[in-house]
C-alpha atoms as a PDB file:
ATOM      1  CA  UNK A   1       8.358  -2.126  -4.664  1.00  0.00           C
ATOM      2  CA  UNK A   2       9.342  -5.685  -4.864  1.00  0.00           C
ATOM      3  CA  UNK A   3       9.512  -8.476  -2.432  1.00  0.00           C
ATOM      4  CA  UNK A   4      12.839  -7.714  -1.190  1.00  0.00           C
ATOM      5  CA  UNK A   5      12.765  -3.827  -0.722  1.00  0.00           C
ATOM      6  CA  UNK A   6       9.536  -4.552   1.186  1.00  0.00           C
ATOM      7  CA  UNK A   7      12.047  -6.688   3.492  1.00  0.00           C
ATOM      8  CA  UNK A   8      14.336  -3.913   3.958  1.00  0.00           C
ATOM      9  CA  UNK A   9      12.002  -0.726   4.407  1.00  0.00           C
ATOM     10  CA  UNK A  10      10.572  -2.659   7.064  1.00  0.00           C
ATOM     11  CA  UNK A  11      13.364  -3.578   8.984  1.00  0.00           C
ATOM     12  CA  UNK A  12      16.062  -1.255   8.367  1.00  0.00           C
ATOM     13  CA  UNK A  13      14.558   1.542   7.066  1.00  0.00           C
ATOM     14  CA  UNK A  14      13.484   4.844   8.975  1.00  0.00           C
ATOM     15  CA  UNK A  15       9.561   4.465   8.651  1.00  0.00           C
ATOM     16  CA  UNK A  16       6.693   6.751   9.383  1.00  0.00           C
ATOM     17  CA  UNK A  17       4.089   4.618  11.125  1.00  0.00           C
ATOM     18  CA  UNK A  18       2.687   4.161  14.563  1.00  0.00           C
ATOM     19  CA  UNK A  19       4.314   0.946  16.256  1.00  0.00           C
ATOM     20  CA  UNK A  20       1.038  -0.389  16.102  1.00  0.00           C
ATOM     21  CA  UNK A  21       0.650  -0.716  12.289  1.00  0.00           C
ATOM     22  CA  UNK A  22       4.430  -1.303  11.841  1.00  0.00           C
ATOM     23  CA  UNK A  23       4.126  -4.918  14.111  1.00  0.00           C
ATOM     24  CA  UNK A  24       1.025  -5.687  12.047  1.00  0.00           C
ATOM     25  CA  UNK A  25       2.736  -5.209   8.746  1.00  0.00           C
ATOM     26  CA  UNK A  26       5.885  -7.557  10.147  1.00  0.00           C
ATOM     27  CA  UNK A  27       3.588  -9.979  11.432  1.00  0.00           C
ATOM     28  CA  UNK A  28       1.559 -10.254   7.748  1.00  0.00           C
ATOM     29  CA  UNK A  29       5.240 -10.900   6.548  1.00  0.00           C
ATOM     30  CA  UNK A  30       6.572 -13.228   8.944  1.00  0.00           C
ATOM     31  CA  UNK A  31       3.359 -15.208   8.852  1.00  0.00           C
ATOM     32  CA  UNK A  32       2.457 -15.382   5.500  1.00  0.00           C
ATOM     33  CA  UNK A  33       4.629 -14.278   3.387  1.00  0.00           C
ATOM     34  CA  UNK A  34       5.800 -17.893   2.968  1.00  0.00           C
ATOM     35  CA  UNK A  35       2.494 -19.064   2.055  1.00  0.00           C
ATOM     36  CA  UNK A  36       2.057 -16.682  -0.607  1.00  0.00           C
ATOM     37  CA  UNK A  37       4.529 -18.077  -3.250  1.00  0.00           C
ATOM     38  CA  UNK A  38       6.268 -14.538  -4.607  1.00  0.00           C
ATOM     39  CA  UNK A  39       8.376 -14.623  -7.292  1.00  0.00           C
ATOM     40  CA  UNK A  40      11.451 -12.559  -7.315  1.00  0.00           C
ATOM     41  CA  UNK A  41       9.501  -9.167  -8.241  1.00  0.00           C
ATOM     42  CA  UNK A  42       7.173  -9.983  -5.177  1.00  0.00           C
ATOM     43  CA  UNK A  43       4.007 -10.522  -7.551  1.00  0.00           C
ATOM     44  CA  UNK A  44       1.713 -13.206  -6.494  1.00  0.00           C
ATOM     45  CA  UNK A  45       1.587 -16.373  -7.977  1.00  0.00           C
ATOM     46  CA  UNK A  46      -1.896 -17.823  -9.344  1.00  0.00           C
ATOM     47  CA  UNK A  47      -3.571 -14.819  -7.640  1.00  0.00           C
ATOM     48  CA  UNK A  48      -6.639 -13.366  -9.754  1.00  0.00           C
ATOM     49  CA  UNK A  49      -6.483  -9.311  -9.551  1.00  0.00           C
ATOM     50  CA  UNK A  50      -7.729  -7.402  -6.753  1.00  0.00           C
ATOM     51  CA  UNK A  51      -7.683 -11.097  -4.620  1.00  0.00           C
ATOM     52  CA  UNK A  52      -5.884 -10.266  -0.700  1.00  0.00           C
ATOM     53  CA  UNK A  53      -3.522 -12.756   0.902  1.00  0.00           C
ATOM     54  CA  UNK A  54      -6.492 -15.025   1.485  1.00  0.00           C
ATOM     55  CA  UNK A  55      -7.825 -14.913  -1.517  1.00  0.00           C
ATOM     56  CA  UNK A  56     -10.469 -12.455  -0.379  1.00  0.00           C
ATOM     57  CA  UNK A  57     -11.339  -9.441  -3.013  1.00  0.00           C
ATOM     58  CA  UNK A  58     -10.076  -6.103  -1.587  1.00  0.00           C
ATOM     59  CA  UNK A  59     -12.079  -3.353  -1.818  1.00  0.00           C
ATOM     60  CA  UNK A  60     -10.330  -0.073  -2.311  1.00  0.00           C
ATOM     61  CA  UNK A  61     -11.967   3.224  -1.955  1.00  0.00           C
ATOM     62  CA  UNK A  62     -11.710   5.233  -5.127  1.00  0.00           C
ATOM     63  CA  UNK A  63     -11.482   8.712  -5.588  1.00  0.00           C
ATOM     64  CA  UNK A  64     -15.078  10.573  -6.635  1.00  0.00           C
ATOM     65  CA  UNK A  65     -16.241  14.319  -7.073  1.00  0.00           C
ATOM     66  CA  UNK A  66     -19.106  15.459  -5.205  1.00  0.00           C
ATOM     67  CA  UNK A  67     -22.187  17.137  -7.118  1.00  0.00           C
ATOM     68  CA  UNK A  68     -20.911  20.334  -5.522  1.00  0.00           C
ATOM     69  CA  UNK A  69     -17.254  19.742  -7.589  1.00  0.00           C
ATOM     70  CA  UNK A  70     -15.464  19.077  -4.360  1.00  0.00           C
ATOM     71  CA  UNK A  71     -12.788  16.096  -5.187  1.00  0.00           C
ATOM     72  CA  UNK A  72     -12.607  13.528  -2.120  1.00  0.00           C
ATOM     73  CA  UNK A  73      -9.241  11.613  -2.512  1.00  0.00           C
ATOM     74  CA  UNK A  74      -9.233   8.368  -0.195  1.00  0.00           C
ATOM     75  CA  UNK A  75      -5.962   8.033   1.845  1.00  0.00           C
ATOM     76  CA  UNK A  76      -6.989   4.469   3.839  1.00  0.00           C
ATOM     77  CA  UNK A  77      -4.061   2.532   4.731  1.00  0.00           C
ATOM     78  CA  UNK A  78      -0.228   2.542   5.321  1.00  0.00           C
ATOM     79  CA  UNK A  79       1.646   4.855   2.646  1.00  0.00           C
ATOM     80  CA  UNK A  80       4.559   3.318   0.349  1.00  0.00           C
ATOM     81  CA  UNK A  81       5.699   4.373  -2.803  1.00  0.00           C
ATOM     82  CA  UNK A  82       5.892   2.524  -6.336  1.00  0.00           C
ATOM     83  CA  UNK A  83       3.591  -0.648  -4.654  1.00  0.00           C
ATOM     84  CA  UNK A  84       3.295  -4.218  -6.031  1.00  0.00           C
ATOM     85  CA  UNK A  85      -0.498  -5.781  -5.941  1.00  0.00           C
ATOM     86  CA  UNK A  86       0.683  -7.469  -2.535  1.00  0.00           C
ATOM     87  CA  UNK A  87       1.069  -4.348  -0.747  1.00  0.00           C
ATOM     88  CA  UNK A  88      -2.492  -2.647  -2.442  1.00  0.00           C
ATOM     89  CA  UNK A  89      -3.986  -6.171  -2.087  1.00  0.00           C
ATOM     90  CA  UNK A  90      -3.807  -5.726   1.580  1.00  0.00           C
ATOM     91  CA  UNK A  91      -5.026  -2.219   1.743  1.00  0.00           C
ATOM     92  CA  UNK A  92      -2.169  -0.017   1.523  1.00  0.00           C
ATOM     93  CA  UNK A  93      -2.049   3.413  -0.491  1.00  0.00           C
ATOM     94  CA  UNK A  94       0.306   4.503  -3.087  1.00  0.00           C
ATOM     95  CA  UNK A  95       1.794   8.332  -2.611  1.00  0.00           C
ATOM     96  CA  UNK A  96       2.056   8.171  -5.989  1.00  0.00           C
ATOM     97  CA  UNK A  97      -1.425   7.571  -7.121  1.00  0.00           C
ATOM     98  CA  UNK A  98      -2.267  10.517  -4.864  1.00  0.00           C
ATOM     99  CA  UNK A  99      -0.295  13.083  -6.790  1.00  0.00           C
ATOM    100  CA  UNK A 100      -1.361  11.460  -9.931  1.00  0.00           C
ATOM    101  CA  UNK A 101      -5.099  12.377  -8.742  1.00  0.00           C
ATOM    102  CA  UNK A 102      -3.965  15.672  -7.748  1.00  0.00           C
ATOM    103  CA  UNK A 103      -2.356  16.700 -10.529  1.00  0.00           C
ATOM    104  CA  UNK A 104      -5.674  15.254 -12.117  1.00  0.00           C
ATOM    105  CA  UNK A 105      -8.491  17.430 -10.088  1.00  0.00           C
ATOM    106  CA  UNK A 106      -5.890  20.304 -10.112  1.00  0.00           C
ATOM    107  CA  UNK A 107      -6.114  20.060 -14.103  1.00  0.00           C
ATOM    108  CA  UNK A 108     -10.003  19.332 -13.862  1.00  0.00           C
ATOM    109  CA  UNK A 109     -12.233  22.613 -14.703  1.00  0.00           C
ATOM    110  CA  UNK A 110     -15.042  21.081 -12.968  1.00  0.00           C
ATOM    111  CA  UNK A 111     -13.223  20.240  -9.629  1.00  0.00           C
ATOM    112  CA  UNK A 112     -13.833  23.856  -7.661  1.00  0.00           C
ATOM    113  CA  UNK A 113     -11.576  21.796  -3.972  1.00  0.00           C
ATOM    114  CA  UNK A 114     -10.850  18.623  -2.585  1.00  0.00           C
ATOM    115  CA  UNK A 115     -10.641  16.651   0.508  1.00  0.00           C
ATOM    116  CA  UNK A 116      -7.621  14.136   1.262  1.00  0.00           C
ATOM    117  CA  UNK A 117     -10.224  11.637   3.355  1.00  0.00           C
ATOM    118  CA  UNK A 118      -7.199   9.877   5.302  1.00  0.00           C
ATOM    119  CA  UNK A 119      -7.605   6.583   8.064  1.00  0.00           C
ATOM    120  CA  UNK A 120      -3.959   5.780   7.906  1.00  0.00           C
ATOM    121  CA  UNK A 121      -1.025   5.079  10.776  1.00  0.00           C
ATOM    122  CA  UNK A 122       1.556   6.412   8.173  1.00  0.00           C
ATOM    123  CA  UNK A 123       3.961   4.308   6.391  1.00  0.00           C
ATOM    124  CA  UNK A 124       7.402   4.979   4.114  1.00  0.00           C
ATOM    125  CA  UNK A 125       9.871   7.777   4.256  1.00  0.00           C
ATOM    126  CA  UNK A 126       9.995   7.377   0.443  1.00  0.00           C
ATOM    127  CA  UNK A 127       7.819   9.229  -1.494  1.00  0.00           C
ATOM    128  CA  UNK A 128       6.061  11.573   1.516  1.00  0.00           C
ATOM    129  CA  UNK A 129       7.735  14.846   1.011  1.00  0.00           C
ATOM    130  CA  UNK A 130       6.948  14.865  -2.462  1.00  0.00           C
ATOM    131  CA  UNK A 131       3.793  13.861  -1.710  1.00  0.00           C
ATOM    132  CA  UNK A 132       3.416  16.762   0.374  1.00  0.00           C
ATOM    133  CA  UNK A 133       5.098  19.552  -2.104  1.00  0.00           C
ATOM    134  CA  UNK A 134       2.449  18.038  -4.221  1.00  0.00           C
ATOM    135  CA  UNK A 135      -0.287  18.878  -1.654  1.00  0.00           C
ATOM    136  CA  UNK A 136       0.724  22.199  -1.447  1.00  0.00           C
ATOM    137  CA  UNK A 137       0.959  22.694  -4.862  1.00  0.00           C
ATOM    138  CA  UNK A 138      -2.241  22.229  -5.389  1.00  0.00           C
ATOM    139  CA  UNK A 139      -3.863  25.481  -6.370  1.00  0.00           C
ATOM    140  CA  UNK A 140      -7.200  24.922  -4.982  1.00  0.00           C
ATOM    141  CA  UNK A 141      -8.611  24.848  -1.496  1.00  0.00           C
ATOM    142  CA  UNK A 142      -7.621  21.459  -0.095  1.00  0.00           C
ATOM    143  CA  UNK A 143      -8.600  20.125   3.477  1.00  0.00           C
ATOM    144  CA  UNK A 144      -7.881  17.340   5.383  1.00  0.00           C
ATOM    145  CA  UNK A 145     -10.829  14.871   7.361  1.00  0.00           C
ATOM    146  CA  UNK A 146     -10.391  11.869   9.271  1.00  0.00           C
ATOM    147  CA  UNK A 147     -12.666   9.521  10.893  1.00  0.00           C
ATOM    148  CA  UNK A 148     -10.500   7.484  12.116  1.00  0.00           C
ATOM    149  CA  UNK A 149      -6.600   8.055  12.074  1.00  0.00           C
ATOM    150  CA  UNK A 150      -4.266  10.848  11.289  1.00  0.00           C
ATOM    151  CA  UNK A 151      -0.640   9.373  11.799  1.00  0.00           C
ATOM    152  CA  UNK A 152       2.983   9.978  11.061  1.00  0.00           C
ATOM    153  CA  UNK A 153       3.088  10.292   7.393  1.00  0.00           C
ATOM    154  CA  UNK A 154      -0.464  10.415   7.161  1.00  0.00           C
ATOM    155  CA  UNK A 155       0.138  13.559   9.486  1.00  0.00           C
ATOM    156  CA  UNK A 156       2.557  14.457   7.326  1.00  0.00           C
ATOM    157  CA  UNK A 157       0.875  14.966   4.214  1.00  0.00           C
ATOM    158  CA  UNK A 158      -2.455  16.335   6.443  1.00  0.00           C
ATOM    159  CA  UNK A 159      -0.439  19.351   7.594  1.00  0.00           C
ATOM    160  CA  UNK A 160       0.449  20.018   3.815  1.00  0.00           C
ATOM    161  CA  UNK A 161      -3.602  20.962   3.246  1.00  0.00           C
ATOM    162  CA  UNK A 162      -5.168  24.254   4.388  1.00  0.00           C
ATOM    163  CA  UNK A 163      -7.124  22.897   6.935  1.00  0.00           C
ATOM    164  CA  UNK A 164      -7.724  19.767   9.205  1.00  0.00           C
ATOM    165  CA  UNK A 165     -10.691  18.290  10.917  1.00  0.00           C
ATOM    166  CA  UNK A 166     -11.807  15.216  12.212  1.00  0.00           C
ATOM    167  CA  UNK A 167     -14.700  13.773  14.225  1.00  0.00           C
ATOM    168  CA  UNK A 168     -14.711  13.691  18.085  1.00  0.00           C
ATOM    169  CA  UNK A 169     -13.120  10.068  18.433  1.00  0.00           C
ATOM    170  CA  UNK A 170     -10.550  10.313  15.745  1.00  0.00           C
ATOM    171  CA  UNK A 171      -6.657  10.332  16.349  1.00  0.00           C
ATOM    172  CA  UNK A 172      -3.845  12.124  15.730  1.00  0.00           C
ATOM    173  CA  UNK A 173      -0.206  12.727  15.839  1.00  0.00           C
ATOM    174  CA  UNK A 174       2.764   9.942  15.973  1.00  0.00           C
ATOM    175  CA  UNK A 175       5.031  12.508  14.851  1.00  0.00           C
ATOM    176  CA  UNK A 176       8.578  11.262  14.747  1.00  0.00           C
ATOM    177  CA  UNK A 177      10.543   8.783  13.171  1.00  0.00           C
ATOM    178  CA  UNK A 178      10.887   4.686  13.914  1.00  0.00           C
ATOM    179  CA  UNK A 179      13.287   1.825  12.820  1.00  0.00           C
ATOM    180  CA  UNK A 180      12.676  -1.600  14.420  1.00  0.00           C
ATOM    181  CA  UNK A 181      15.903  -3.489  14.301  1.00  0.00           C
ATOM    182  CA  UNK A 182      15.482  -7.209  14.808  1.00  0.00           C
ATOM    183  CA  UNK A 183      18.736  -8.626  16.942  1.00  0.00           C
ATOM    184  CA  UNK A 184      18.266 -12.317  15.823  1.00  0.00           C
ATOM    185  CA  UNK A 185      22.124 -12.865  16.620  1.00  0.00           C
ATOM    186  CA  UNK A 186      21.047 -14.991  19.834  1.00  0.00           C
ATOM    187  CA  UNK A 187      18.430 -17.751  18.018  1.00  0.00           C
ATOM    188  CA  UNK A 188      21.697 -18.282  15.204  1.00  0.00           C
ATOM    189  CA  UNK A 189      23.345 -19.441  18.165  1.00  0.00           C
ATOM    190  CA  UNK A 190      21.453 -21.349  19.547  1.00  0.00           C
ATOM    191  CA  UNK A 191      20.972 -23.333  16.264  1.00  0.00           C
ATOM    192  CA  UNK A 192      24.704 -23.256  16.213  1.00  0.00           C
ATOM    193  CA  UNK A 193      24.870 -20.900  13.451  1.00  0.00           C
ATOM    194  CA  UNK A 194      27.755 -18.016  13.301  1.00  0.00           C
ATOM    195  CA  UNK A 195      26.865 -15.219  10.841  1.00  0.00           C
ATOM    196  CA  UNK A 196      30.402 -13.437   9.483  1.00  0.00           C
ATOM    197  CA  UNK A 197      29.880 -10.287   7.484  1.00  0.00           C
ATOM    198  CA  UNK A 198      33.208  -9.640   5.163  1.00  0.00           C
ATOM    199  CA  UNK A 199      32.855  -6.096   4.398  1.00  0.00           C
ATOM    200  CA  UNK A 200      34.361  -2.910   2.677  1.00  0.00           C
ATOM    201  CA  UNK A 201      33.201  -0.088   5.739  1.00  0.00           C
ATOM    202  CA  UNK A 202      31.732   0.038   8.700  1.00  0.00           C
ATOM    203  CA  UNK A 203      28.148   0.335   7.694  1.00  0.00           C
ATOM    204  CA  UNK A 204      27.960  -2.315   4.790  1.00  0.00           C
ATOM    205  CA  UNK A 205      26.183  -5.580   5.833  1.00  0.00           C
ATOM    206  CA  UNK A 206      24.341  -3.433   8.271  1.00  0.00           C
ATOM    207  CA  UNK A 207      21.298  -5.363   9.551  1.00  0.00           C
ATOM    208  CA  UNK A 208      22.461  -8.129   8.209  1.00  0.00           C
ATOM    209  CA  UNK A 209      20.179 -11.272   9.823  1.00  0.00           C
ATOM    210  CA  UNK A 210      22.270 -13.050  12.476  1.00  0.00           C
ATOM    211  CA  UNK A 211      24.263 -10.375  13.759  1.00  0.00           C
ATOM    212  CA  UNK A 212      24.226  -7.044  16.580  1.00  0.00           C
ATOM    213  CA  UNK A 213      24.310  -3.917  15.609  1.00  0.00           C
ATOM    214  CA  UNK A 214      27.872  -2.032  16.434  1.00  0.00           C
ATOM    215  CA  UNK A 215      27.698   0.998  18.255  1.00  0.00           C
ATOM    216  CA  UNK A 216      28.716   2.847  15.292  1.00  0.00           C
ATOM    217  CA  UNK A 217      25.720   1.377  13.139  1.00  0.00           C
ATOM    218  CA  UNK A 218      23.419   2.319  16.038  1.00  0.00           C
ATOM    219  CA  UNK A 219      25.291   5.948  16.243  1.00  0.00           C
ATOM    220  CA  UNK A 220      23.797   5.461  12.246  1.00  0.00           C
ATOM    221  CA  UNK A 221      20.506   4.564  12.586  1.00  0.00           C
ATOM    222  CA  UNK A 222      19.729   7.474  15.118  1.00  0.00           C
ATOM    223  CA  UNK A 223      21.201  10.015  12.991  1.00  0.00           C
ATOM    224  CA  UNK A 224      19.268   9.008  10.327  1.00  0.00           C
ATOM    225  CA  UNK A 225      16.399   8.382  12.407  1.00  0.00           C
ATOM    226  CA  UNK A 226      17.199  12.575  13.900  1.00  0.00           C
ATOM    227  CA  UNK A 227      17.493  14.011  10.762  1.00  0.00           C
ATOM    228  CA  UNK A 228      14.024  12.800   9.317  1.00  0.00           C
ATOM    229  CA  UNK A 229      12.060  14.086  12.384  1.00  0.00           C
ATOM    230  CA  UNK A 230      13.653  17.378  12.523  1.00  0.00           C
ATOM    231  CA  UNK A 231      12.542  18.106   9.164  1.00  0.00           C
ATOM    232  CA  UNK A 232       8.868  16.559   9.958  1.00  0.00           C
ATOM    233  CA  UNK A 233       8.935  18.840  13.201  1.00  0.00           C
ATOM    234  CA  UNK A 234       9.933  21.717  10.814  1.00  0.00           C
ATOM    235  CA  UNK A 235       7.244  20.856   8.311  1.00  0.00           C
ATOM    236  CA  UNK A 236       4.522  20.632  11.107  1.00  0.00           C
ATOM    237  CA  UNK A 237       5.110  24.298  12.668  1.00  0.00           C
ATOM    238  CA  UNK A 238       5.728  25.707   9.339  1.00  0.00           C
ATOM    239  CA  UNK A 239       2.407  24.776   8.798  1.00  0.00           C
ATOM    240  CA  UNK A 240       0.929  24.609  11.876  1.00  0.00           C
ATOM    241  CA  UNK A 241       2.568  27.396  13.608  1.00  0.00           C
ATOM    242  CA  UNK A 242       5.545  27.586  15.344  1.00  0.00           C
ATOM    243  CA  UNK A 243       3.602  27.442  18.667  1.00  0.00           C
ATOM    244  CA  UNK A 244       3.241  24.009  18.650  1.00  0.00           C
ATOM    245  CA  UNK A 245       4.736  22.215  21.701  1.00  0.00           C
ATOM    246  CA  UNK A 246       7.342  20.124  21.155  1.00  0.00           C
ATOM    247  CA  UNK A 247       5.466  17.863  23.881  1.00  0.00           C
ATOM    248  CA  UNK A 248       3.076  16.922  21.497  1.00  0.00           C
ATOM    249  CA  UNK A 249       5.772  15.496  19.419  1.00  0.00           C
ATOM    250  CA  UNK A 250       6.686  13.231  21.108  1.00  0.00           C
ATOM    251  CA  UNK A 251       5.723  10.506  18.733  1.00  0.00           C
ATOM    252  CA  UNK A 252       2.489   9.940  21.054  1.00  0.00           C
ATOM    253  CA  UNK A 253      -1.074   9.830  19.205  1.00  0.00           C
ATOM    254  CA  UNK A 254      -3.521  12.567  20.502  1.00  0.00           C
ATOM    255  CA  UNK A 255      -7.561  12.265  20.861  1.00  0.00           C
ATOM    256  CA  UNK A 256      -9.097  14.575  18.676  1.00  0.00           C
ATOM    257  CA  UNK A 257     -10.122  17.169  20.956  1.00  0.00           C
ATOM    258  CA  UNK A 258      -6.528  17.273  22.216  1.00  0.00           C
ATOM    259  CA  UNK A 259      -4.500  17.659  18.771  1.00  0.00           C
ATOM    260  CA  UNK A 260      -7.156  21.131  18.245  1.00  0.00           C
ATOM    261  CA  UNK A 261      -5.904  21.864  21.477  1.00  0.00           C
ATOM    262  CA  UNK A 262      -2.843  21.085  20.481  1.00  0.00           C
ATOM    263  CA  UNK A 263      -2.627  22.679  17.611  1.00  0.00           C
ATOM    264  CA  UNK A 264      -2.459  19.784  15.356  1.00  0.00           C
ATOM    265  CA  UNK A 265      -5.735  20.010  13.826  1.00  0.00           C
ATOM    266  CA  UNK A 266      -8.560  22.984  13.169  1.00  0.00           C
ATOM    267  CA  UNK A 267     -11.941  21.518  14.496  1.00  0.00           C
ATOM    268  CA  UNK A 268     -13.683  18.563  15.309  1.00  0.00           C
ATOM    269  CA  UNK A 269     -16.786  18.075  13.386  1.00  0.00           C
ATOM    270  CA  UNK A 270     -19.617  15.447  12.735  1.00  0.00           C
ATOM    271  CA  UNK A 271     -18.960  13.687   9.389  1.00  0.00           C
ATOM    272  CA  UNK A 272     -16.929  14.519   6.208  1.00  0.00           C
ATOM    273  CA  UNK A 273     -20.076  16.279   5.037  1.00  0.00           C
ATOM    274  CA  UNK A 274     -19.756  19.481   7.071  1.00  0.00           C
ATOM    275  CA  UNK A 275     -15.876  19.883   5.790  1.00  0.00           C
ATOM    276  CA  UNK A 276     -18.168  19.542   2.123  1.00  0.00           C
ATOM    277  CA  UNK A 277     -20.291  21.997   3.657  1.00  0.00           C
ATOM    278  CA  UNK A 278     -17.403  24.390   4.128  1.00  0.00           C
ATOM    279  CA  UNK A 279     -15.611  24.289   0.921  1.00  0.00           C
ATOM    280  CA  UNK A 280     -19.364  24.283  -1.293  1.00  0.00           C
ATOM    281  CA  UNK A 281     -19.597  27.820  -3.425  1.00  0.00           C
END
């Protein structure tokens, strides 16, 4: 993903990400993204490899199997698909280096189940059903453990696995669907600028910086925005069960004991070793 369809997932996109992470993300943009010197493919310039956006080495958790042959795949960070080393170099996770190491274990004699170890607040549209037909593809036992956080996309993907559990402070949920539309149409004028979109319908030029959204575009967005959580709903109690409330939906994030109450997840345990402890022979 270069520089400019960065740009555009985040603000015009539908995204699957807590609010939280999805202001942090803009605000690494807005803030540094100047500093950074992309070229037009959004590479860094003069950056050695694995260096963050201060220069800092990243480290990224890499995938490992157990001596008991249980595969632990790290999911730590937002989700996007086809990532530049900006994105990694800040810490976020490529859906499609996770079916690349399923496909891998799946292939792997000595790989008997895996874990998807996931501390994420979701991320891109792009890429996270497949990543989930992937996950369910998978033809051996596959569970889902969080320390941390289980959200949106990274929900997504968890209720794809045959089992979820996380410790007792963990979250989880922010099921639904975002797109944060910046109206910047009132600072052009009061730096005297008047934005003009010449266009061929009624949606082109959409979001384009310096101008409102029409009611129509709006009318759009939320379609859009209605469609992609109907189908993440419909993934969730297809997997979950259908008895799971459409309360807890709500795009809210749950405390651990909560989502098993909810539904959402299937225990609450100490550490990652007792879901190793589960899936060992």
């Amino acid at each position: 993903m270069n520089a400019h369809q960065l740009i555009a997932a985040l603000y015009h996109e539908p995204a699957l990400i807590t609010p939280a992470a999805h202001a942090s993300i803009r605000h690494l943009l807005e803030s540094r993204f100047g500093l950074l010197g992309l070229d037009a493919d959004g590479e860094a310039a003069q950056r050695a490899p694995g260096e963050g956006i201060c220069g800092e080495k990243v480290e990224v958790e890499q995938p490992l199997v157990t001596a008991e042959g249980i595969a632990i795949i790290p999911v730590n960070g937002a989700l996007g698909q086809g990532l530049k080393p900006f994105e990694r170099g800040n810490g976020a996770v490529d859906t499609l280096d996770i079916r690349a190491e399923l496909a891998e274990f799946d292939a792997d004699p000595n790989v008997r189940a895996a874990i998807l170890d996931i501390d994420s607040p979701g991320g891109m549209v792009l890429g996270t059903p497949e990543t989930s037909q992937a996950i369910q593809e998978f033809s051996k036992p596959i569970y889902a453990f969080s320390r941390g956080l289980i959200a949106s996309a990274a929900y997504w993907l968890a209720a794809s696995t045959n089992g979820i559990f996380t410790t007792p402070s963990a979250n989880v949920g922010s099921i639904g669907t975002v797109v944060t539309y910046h109206d910047l149409s009132g600072m052009a004028e009061k730096k005297g600028i008047k934005v003009e979109v010449i266009r061929s319908g009624k949606y082109k030029g959409m979001g384009t910086p310096g101008t409102s959204l029409s009611a129509e575009q709006r009318a759009h967005l939320q379609e859009r925005v209605d469609i992609i959580t109907r189908q993440f709903k419909a993934h969730v109690r297809a997997r979950r069960g259908e008895g799971v409330s459409d309360d807890v939906m709500q795009g809210q994030v749950l405390l651990a004991e909560e989502a098993k109450d909810a539904g959402l997840i299937d225990g609450i345990v100490r550490d990652r070793a007792a879901v190793e402890r589960m899936l060992a022979p």
